[in-house]
Protein backbone atom coordinates (compact mmCIF):
# COMPACT_ATOMS: atom_id res chain seq x y z
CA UNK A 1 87.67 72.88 89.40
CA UNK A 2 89.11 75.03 86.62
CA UNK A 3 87.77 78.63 86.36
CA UNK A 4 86.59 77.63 82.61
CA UNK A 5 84.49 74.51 83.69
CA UNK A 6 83.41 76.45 85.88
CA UNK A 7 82.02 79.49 83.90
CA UNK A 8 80.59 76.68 82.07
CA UNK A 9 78.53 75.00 84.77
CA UNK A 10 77.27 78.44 85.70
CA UNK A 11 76.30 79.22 81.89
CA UNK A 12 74.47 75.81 81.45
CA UNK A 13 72.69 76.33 84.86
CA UNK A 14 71.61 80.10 83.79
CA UNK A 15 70.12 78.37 80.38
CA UNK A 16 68.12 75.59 82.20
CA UNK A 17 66.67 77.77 84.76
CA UNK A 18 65.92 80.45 82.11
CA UNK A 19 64.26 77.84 79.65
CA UNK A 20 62.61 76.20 82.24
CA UNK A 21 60.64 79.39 82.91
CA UNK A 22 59.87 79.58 79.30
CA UNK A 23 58.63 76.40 79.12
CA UNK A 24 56.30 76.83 81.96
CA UNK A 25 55.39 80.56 80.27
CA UNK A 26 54.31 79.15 77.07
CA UNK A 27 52.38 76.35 78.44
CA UNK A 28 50.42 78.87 80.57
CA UNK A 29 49.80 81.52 77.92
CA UNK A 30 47.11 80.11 75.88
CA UNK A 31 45.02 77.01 77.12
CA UNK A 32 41.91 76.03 75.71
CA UNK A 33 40.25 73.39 78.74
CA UNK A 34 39.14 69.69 77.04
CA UNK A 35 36.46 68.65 79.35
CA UNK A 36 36.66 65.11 78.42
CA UNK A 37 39.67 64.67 79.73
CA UNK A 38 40.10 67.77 82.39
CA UNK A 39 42.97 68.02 80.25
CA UNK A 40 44.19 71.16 78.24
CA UNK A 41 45.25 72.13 74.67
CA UNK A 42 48.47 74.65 75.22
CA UNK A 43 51.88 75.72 73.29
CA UNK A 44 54.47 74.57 75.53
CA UNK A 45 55.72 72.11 73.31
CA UNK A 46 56.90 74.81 71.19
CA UNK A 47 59.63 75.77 73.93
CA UNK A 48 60.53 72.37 74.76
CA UNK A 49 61.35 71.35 71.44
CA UNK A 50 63.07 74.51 70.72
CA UNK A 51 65.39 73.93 74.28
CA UNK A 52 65.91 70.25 73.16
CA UNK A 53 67.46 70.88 69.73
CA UNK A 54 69.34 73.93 70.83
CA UNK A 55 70.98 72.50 74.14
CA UNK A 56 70.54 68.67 74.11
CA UNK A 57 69.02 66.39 76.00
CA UNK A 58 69.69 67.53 79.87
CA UNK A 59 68.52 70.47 79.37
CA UNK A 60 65.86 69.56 77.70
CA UNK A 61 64.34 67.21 79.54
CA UNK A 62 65.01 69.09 82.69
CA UNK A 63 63.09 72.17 81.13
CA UNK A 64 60.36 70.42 78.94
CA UNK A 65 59.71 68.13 82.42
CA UNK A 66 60.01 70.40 85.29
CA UNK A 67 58.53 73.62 83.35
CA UNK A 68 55.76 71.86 82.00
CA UNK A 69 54.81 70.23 85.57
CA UNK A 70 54.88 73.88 87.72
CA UNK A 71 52.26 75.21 84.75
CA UNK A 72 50.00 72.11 85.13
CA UNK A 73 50.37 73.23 88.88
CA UNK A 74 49.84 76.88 88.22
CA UNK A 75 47.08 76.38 86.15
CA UNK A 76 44.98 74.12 88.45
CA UNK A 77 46.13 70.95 86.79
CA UNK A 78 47.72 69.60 89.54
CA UNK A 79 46.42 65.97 88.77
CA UNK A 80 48.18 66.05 86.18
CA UNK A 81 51.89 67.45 87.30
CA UNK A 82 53.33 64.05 88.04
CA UNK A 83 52.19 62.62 84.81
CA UNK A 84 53.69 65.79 83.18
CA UNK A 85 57.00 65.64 85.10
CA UNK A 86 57.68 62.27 83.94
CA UNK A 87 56.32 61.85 80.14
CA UNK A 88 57.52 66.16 79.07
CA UNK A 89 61.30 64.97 80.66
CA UNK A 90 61.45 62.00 77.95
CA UNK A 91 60.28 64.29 75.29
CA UNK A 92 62.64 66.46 75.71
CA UNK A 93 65.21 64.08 76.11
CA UNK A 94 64.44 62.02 73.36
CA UNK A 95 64.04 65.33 70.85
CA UNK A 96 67.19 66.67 72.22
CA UNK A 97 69.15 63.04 71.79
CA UNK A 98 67.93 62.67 68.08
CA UNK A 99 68.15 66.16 67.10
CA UNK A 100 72.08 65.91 67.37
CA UNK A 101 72.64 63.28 65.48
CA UNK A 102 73.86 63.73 62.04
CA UNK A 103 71.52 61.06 59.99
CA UNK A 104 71.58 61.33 55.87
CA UNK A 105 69.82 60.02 53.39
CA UNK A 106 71.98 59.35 50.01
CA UNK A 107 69.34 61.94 47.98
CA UNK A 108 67.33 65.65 48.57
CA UNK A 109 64.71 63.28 47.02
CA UNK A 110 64.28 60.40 49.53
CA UNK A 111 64.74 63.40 52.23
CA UNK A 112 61.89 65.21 50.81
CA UNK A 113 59.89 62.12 50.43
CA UNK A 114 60.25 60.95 53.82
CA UNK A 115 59.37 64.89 54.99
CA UNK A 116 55.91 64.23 53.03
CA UNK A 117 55.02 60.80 54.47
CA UNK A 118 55.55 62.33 58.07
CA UNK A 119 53.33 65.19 57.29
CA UNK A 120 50.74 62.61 55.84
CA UNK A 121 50.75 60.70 58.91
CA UNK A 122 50.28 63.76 61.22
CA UNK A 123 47.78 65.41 59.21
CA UNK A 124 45.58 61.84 58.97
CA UNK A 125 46.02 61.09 62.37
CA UNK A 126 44.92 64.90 63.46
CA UNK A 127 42.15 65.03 61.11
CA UNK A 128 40.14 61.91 61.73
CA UNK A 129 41.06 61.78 65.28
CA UNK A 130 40.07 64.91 66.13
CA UNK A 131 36.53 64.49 63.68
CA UNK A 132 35.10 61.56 65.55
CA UNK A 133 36.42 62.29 69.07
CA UNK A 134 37.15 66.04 69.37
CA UNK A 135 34.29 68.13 67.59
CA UNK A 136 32.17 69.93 69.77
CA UNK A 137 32.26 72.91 72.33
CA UNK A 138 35.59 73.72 73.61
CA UNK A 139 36.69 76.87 76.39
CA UNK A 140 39.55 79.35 75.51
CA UNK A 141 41.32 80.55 78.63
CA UNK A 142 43.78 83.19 77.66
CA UNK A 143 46.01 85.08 79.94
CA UNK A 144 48.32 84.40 83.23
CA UNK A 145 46.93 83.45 85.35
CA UNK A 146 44.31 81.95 83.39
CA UNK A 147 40.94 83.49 84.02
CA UNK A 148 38.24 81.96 86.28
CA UNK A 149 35.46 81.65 83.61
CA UNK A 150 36.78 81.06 79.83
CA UNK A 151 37.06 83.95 77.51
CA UNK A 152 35.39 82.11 75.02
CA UNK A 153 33.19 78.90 74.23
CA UNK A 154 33.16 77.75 70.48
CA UNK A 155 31.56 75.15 68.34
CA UNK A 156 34.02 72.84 66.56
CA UNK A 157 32.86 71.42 63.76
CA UNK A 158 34.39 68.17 62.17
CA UNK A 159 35.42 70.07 59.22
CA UNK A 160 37.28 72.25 61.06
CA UNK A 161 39.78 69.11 61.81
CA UNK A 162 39.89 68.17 58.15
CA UNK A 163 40.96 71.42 57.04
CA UNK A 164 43.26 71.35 60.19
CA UNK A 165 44.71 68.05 58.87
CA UNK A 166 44.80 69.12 55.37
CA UNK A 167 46.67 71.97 56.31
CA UNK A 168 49.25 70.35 58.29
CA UNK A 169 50.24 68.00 55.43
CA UNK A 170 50.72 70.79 53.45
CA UNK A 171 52.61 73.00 55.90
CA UNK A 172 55.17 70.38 56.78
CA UNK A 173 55.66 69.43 53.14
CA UNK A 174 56.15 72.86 51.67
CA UNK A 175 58.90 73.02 54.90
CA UNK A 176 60.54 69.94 53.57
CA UNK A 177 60.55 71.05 50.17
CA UNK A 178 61.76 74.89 50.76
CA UNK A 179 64.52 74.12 54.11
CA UNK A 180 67.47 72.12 53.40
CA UNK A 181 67.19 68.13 53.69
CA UNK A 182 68.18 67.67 57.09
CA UNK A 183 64.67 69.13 57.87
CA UNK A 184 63.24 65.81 57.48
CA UNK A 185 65.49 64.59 60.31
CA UNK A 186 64.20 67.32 62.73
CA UNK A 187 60.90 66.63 61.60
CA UNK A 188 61.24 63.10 62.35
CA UNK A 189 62.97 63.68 65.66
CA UNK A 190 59.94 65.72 66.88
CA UNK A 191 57.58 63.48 65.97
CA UNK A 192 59.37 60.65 67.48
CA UNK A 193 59.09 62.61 70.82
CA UNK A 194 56.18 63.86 70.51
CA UNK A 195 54.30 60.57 69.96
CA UNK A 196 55.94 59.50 73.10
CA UNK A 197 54.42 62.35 74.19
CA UNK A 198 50.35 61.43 73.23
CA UNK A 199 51.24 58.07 74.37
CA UNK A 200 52.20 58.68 77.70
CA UNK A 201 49.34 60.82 78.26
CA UNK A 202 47.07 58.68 76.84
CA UNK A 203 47.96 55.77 79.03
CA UNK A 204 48.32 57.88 81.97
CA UNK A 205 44.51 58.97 81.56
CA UNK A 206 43.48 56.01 80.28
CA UNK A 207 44.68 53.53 83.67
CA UNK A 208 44.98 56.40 85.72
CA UNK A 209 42.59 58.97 85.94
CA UNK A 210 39.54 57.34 84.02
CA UNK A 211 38.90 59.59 81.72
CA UNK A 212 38.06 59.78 78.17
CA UNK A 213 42.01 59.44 77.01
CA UNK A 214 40.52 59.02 72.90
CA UNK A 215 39.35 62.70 73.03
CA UNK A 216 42.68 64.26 73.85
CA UNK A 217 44.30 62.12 71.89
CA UNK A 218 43.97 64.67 68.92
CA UNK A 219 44.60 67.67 71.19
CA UNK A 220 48.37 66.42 71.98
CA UNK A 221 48.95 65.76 68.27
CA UNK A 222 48.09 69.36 67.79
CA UNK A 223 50.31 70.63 70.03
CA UNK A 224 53.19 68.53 69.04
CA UNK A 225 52.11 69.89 65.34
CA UNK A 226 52.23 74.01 66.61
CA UNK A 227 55.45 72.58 68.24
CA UNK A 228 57.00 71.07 65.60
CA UNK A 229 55.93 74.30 62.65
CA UNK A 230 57.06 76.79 65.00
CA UNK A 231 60.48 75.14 66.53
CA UNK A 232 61.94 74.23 63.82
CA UNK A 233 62.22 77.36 62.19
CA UNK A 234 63.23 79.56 65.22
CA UNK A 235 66.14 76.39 66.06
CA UNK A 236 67.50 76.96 62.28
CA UNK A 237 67.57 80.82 62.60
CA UNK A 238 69.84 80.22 66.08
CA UNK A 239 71.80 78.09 64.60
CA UNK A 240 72.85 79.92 61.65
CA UNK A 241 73.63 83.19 63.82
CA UNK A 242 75.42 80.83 66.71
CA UNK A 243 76.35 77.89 64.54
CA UNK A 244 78.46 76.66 68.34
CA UNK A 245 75.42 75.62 69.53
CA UNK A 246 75.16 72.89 66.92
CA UNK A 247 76.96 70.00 69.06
């Protein structure tokens, strides 16, 4: 083995572990508890997104998978960590697979069209899932490790998921129009993955732990919405100051 391929192994191995234990840190850091499901509301998907368009789809699948499974561990979730191993691995694979490829539409028009219609469909889905299925108490556990008793219980009311909806359209619309049209491909890619995501949680609740799988339903769709408004823009800013990274 060639001192070069070597120095790369090492480099790719020193970015997985290190984004692995990102991953796991931004799941853990803020986690509001959905009794319904004995699920939890988090960030995470922030990170794994962000490791999936900067370094592929090894890395991020190992990350988004294996980092995602030691917080559900870490946080008492442990009924959930093989779930977690198995459905964050494809969504970081899938995010990191799409996000390099090199799609175009044949206008900035049809691009920013396409950017709207995705934000419609989040935004709907979000808003009148979360309004029949999700309004209600919820606990807010902040800190590592998380605290024993939440910090604080609120009262959700359905309009809080309309304006939550509302806002999302607009959000990821005003992205598509101000960033540069191959936004609407990374917007795309991360909602590809993260629906995978909500699936495979869903079913996994659904046949496997008995739960009330509806109510989280619009709790994964948020995080794969924080994921997808905060990525994107961090994964443009490395790009343009290490434009190598852009396989």
């Amino acid at each position: 083995m060639s001192q070069k391929v070597f120095a790369s192994i090492t480099i790719r191995l020193a970015i997985t572990a290190i984004f692995t234990s990102l991953v796991c840190v931004a799941t853990m850091v803020f986690s509001i508890y959905v009794p319904h499901t004995k699920g939890f509301f988090n960030i995470g998907e922030t990170m794994v997104y962000t490791t999936a368009l900067l370094f592929g789809p090894l890395i991020g699948a190992f990350a988004g998978g294996v980092g995602s499974m030691f917080a559900d561990i870490f946080l008492g979730y442990s009924h959930y960590a093989p779930a977690t191993l198995l459905i964050k691995a494809c969504e970081g694979g899938i995010v990191g697979i799409l996000g390099h490829k090199r799609l175009r539409f044949s206008s900035k028009i049809q691009w920013k069209a396409f950017t709207f219609v995705a934000g419609l469909i989040a935004g709907i889905l979000l808003g009148s899932i979360g309004s029949l299925y999700y309004s209600g108490s919820v606990e807010l556990y902040l800190g590592i490790p998380p605290p024993g008793n939440p910090n604080l219980i609120l009262f959700v009311p359905p309009e809080f998921w309309y304006s939550l909806g509302a806002l999302v359209i607009l959000l990821i619309t005003l992205m598509g129009f101000i960033f540069e049209s191959e936004f609407g491909w990374l917007v795309l890619t991360i909602l590809v993955g993260g629906l995978v995501m909500v699936t495979g949680y869903f079913l996994y609740e659904q046949f496997f732990l008995g739960v009330a799988a509806i109510a989280e339903i619009p709790v994964n769709i948020g995080q794969m919405t924080v994921g997808l408004i905060v990525s994107i823009p961090i994964v443009r800013a490395v790009w343009r100051s290490l434009p190598s990274l852009r396989l």
